[in-house]
PDB file of N, CA and C in Angstrom:
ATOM      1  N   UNK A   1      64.274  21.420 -23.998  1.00  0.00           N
ATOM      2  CA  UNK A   1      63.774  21.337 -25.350  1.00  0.00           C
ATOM      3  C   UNK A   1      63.579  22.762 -25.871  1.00  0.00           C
ATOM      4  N   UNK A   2      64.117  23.064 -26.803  1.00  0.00           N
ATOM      5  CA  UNK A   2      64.019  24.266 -27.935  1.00  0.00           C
ATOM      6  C   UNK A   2      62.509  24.247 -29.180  1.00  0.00           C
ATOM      7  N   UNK A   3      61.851  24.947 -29.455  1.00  0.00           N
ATOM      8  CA  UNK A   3      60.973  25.308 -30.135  1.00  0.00           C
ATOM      9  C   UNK A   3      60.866  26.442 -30.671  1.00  0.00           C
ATOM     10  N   UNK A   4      60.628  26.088 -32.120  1.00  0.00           N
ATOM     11  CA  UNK A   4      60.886  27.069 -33.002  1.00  0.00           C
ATOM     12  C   UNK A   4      60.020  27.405 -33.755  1.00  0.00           C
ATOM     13  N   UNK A   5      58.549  28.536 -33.520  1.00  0.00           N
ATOM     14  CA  UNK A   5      57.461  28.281 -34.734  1.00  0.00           C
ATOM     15  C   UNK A   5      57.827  28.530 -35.849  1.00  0.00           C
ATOM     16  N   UNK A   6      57.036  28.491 -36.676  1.00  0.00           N
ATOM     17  CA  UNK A   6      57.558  28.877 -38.167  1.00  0.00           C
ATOM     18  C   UNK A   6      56.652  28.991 -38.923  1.00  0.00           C
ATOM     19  N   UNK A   7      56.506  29.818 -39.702  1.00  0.00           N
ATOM     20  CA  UNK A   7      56.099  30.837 -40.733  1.00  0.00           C
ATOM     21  C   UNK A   7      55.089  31.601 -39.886  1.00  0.00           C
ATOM     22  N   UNK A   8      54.352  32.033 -39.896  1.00  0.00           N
ATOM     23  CA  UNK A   8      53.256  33.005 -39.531  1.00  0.00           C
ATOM     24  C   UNK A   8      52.531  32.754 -37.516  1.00  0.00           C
ATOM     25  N   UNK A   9      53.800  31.297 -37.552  1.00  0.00           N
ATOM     26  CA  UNK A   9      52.778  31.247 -35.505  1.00  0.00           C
ATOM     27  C   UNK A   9      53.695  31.652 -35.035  1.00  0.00           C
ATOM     28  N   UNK A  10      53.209  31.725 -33.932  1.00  0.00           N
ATOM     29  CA  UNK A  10      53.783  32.533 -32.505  1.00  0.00           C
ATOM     30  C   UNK A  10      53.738  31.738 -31.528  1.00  0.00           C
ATOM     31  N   UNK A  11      54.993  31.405 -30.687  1.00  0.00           N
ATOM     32  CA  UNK A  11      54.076  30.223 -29.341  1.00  0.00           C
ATOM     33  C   UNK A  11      54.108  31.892 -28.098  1.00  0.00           C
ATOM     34  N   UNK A  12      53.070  31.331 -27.191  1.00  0.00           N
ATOM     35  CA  UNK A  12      52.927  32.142 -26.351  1.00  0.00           C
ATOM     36  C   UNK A  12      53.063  31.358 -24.666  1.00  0.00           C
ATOM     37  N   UNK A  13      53.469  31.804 -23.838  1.00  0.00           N
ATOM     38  CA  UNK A  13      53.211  31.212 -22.615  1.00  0.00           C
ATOM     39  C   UNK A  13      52.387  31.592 -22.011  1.00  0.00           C
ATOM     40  N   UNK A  14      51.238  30.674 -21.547  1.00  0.00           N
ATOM     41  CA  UNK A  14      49.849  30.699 -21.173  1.00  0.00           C
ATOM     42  C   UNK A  14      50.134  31.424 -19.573  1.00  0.00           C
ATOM     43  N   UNK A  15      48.981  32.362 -19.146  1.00  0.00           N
ATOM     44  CA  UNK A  15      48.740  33.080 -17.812  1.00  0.00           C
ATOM     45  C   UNK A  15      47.995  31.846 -16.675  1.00  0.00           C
ATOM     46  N   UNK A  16      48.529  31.822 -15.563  1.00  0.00           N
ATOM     47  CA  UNK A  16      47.763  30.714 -15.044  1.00  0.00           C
ATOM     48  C   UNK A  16      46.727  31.029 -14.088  1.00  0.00           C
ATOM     49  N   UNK A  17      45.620  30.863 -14.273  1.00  0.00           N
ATOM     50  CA  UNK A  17      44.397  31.389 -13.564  1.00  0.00           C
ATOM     51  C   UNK A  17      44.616  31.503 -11.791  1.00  0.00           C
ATOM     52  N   UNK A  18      43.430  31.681 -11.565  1.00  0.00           N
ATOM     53  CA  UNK A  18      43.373  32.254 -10.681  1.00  0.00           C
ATOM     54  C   UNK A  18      42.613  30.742 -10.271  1.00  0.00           C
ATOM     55  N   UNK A  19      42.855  30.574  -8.802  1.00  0.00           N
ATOM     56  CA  UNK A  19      42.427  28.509  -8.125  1.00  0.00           C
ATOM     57  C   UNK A  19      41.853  28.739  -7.135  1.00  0.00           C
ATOM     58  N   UNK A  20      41.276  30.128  -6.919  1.00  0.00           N
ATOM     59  CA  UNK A  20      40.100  30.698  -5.690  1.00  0.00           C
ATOM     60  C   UNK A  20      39.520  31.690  -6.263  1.00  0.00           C
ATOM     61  N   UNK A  21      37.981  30.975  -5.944  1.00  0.00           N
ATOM     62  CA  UNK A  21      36.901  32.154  -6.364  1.00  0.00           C
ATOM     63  C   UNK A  21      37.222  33.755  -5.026  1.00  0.00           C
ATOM     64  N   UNK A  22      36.392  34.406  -5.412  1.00  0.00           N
ATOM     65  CA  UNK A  22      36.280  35.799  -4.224  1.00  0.00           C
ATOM     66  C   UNK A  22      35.760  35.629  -3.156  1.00  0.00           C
ATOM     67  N   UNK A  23      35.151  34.443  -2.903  1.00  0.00           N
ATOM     68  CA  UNK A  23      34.695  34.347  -1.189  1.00  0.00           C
ATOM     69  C   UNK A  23      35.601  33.504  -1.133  1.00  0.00           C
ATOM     70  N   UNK A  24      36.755  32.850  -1.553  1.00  0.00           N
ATOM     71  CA  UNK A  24      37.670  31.589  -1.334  1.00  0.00           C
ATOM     72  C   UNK A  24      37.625  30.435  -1.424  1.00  0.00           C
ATOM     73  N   UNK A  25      36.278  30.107  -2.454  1.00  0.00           N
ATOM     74  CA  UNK A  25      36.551  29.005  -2.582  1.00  0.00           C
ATOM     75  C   UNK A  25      37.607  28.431  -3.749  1.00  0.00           C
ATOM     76  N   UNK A  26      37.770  27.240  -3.736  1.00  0.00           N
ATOM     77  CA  UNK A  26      38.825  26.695  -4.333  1.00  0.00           C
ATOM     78  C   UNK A  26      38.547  26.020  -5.633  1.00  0.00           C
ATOM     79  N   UNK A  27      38.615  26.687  -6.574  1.00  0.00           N
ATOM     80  CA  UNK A  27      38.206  26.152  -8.120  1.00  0.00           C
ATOM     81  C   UNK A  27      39.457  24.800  -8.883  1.00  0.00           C
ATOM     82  N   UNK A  28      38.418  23.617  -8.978  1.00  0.00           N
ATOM     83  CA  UNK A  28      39.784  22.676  -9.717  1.00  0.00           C
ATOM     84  C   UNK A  28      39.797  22.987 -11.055  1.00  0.00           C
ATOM     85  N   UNK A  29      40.622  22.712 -11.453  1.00  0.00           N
ATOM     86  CA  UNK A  29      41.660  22.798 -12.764  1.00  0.00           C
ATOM     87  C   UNK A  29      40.407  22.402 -13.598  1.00  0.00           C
ATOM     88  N   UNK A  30      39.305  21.345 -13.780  1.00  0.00           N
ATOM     89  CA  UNK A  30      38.518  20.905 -14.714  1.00  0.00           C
ATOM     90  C   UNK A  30      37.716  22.021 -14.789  1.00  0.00           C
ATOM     91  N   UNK A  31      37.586  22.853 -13.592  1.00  0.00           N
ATOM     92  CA  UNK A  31      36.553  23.766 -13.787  1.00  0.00           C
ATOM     93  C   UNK A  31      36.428  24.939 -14.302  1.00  0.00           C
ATOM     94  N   UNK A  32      37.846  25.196 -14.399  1.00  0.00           N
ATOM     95  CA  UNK A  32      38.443  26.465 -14.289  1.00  0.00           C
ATOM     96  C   UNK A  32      38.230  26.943 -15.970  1.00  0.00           C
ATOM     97  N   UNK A  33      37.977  28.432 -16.249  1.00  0.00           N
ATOM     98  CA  UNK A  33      37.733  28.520 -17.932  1.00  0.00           C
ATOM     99  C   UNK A  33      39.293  28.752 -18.205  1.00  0.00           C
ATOM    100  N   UNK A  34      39.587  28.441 -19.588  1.00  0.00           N
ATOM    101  CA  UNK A  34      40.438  28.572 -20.359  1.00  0.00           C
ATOM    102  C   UNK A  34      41.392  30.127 -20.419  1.00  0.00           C
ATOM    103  N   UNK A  35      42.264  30.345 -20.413  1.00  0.00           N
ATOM    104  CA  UNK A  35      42.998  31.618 -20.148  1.00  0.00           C
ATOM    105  C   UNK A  35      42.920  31.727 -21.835  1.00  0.00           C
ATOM    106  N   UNK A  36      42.720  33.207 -21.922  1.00  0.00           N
ATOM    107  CA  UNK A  36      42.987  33.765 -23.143  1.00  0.00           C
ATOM    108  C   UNK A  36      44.087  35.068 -23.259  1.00  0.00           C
ATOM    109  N   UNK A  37      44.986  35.333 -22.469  1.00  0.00           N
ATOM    110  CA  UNK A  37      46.140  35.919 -22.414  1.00  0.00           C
ATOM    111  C   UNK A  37      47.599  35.355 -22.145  1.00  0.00           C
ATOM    112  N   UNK A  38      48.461  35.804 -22.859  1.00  0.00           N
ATOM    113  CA  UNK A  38      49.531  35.088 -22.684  1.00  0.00           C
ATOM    114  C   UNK A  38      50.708  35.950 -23.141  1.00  0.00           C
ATOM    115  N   UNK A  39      51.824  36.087 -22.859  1.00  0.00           N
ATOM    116  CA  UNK A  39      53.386  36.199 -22.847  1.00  0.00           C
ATOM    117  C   UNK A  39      53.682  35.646 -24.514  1.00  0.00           C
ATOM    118  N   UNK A  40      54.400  36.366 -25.745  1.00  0.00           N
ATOM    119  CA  UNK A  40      54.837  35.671 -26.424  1.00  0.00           C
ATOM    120  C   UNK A  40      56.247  35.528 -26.058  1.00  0.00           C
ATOM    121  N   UNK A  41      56.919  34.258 -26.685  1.00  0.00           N
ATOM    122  CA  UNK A  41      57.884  33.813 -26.309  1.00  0.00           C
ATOM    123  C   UNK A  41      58.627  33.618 -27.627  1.00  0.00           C
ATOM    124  N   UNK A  42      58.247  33.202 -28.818  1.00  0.00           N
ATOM    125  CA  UNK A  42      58.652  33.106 -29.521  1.00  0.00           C
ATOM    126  C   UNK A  42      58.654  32.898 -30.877  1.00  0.00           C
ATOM    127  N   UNK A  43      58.960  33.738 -31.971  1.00  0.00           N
ATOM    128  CA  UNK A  43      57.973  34.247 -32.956  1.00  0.00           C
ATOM    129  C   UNK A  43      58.764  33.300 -34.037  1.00  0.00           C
ATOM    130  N   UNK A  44      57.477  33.582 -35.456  1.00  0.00           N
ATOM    131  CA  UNK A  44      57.798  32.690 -36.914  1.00  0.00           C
ATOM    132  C   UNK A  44      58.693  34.121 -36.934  1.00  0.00           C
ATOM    133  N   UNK A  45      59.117  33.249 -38.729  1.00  0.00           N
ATOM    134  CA  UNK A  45      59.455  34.745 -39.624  1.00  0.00           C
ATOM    135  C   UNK A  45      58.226  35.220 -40.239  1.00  0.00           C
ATOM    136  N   UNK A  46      57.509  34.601 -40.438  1.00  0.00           N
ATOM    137  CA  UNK A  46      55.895  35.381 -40.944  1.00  0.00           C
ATOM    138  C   UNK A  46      56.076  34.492 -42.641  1.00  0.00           C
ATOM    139  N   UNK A  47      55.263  35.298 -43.240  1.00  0.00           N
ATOM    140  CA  UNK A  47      55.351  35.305 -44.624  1.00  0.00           C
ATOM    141  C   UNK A  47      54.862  36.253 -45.428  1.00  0.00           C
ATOM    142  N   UNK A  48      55.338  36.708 -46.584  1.00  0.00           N
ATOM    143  CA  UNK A  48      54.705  37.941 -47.426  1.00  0.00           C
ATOM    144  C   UNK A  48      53.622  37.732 -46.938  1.00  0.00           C
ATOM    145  N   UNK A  49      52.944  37.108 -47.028  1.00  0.00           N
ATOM    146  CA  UNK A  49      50.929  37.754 -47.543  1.00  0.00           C
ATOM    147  C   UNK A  49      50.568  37.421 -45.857  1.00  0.00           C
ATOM    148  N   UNK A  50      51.287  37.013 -44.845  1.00  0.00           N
ATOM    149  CA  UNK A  50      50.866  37.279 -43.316  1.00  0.00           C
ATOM    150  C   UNK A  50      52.313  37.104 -42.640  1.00  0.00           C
ATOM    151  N   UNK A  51      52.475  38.395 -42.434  1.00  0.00           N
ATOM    152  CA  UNK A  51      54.180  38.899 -41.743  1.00  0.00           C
ATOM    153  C   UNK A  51      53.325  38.782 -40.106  1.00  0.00           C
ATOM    154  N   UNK A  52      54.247  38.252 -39.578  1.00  0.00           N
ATOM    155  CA  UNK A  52      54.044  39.035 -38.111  1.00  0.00           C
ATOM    156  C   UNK A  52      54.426  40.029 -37.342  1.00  0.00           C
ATOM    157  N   UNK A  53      53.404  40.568 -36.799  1.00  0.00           N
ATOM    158  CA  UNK A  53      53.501  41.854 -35.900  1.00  0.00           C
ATOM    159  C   UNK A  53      53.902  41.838 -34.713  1.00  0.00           C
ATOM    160  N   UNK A  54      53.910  41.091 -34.044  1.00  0.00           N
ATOM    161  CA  UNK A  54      53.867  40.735 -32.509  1.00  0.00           C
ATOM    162  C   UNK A  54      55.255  40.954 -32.535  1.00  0.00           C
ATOM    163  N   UNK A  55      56.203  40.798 -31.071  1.00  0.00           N
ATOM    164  CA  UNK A  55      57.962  40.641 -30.761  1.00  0.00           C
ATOM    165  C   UNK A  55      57.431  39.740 -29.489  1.00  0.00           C
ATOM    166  N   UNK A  56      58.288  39.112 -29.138  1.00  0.00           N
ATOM    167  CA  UNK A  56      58.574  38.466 -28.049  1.00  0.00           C
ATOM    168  C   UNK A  56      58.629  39.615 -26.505  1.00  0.00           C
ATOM    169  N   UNK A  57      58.000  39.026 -25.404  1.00  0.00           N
ATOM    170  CA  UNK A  57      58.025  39.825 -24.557  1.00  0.00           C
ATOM    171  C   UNK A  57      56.439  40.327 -24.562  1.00  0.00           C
ATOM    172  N   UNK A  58      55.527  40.600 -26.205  1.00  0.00           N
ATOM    173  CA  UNK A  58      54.147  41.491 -25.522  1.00  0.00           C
ATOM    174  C   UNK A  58      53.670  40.295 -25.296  1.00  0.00           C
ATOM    175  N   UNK A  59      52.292  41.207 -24.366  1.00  0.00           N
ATOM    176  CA  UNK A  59      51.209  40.363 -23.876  1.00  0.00           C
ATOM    177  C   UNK A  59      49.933  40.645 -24.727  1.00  0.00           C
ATOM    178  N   UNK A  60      49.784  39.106 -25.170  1.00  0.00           N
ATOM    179  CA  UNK A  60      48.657  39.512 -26.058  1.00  0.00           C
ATOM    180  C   UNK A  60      47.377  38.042 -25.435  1.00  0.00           C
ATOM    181  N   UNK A  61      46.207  38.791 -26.346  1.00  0.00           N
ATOM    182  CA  UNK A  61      45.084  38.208 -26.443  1.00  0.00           C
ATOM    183  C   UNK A  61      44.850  37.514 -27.074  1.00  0.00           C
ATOM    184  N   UNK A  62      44.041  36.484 -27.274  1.00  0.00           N
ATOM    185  CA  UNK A  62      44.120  35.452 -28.614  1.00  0.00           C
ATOM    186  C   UNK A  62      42.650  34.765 -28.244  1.00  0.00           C
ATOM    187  N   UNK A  63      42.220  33.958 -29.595  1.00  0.00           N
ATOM    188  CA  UNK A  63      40.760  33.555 -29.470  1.00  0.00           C
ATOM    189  C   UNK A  63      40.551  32.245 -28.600  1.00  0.00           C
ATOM    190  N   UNK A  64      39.083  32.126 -28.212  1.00  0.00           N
ATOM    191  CA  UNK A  64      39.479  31.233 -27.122  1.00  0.00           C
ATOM    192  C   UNK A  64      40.011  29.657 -27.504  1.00  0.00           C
ATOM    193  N   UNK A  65      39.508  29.141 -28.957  1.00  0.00           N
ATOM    194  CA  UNK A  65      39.802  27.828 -28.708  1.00  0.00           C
ATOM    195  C   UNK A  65      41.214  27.546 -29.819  1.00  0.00           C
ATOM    196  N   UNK A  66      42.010  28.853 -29.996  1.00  0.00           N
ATOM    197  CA  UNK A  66      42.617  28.844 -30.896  1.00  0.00           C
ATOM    198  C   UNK A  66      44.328  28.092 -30.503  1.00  0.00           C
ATOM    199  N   UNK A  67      44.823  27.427 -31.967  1.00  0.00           N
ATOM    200  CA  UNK A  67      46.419  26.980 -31.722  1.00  0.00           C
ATOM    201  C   UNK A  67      46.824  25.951 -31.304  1.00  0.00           C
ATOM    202  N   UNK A  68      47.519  25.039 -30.665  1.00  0.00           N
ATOM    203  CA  UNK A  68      47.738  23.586 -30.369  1.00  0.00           C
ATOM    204  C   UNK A  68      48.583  24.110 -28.592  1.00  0.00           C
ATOM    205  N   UNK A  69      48.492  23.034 -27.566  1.00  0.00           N
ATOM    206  CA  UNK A  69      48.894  23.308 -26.709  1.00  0.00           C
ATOM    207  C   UNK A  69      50.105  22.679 -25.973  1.00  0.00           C
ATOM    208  N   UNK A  70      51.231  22.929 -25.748  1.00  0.00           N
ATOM    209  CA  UNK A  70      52.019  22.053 -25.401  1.00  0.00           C
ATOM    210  C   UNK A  70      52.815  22.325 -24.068  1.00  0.00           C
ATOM    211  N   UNK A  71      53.650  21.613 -23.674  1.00  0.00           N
ATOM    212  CA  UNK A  71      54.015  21.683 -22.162  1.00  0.00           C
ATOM    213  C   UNK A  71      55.920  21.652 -22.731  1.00  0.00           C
ATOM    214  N   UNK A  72      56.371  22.681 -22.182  1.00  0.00           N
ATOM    215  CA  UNK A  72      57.977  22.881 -22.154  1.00  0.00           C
ATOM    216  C   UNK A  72      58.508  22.795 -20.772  1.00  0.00           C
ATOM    217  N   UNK A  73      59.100  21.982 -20.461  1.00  0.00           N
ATOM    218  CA  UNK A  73      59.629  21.758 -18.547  1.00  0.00           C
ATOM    219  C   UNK A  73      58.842  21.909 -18.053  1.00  0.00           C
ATOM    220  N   UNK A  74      57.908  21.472 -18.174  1.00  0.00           N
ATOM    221  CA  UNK A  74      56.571  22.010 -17.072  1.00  0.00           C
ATOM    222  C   UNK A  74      55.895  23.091 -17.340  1.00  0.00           C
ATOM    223  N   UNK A  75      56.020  24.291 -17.831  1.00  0.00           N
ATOM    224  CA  UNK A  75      55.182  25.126 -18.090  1.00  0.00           C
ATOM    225  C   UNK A  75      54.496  25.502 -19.524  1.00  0.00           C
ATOM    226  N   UNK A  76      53.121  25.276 -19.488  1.00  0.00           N
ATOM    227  CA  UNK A  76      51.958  25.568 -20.506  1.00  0.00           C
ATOM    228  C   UNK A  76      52.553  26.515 -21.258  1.00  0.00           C
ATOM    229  N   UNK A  77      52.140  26.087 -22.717  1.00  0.00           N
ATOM    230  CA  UNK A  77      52.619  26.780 -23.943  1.00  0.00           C
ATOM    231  C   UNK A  77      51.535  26.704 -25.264  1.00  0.00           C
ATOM    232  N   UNK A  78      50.885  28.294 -25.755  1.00  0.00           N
ATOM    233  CA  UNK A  78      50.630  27.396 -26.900  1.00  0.00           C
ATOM    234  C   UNK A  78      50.594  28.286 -28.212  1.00  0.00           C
ATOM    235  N   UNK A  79      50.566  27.255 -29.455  1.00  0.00           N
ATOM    236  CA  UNK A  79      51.412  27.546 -30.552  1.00  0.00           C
ATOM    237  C   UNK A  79      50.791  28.168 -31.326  1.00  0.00           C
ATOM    238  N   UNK A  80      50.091  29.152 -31.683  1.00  0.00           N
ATOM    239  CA  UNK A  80      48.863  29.885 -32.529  1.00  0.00           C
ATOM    240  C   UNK A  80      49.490  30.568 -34.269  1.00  0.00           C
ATOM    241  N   UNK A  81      48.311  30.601 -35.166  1.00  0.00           N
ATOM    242  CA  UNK A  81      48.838  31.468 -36.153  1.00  0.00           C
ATOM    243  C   UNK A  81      48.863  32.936 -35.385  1.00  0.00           C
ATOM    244  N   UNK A  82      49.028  34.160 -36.449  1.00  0.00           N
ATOM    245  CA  UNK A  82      49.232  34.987 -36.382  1.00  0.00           C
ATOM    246  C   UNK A  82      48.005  35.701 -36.170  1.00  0.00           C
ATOM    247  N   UNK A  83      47.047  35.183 -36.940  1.00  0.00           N
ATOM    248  CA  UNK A  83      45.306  35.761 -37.230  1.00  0.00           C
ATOM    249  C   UNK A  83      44.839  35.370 -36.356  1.00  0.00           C
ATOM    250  N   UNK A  84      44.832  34.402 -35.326  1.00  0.00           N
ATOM    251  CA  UNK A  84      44.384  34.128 -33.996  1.00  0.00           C
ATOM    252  C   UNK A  84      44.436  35.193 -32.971  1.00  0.00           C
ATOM    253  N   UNK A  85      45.748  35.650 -33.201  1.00  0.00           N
ATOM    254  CA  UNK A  85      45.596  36.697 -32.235  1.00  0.00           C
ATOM    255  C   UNK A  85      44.929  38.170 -31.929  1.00  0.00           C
ATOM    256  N   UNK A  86      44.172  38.222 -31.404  1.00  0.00           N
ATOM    257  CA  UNK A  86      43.444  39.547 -31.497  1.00  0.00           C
ATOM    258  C   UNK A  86      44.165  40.821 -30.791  1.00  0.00           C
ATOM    259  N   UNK A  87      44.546  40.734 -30.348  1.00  0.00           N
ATOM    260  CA  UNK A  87      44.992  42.183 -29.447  1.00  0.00           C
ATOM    261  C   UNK A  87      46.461  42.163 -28.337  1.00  0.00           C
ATOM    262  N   UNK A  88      47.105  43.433 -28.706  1.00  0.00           N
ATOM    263  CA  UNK A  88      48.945  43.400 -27.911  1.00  0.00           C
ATOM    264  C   UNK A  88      48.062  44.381 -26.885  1.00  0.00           C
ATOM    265  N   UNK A  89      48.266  43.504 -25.441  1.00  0.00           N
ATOM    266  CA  UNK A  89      47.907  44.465 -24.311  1.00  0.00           C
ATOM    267  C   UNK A  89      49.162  44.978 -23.469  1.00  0.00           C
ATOM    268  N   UNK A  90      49.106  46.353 -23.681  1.00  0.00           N
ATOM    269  CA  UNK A  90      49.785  47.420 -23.476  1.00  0.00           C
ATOM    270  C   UNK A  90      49.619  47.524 -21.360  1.00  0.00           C
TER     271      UNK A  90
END
């Protein structure tokens, strides 16, 4: 399946946590907090009054409960505006 955002979102591919605390224990998936970094994958064209900045390839930051979430072959994806995103980590 192909996905294509459009106008001003970005989908990003979600980072997948970490499933052991530091002494080893083993954290389940319900417990686990929400990842707020991710891979973009694939950008709108924007629009005059909110162009996007981002390219495909950075790693950016985004707010925590922000964008819709979806699953492509199996791996977590999700679809945010442009203003969601806070920060390209370098």
């Amino acid at each position: 399946m192909k996905v294509r955002p459009l106008q001003d979102r970005v989908m990003v591919k979600l980072e997948k946590n970490e499933t052991k605390s530091a002494g080893g224990i083993i954290i389940p998936d319900t417990a686990q907090e929400k990842t707020q970094m991710g891979t973009v994958v694939a950008v709108g064209p924007g629009t005059e009054k909110d162009p996007v900045t981002v390219k495909t390839g950075d790693k950016v930051m985004y707010d925590k409960y922000a964008g819709t979430q979806i699953k492509i072959e199996g791996e977590e994806h999700l679809v945010l505006r442009m203003s969601d995103i806070i920060a390209v980590v370098e």
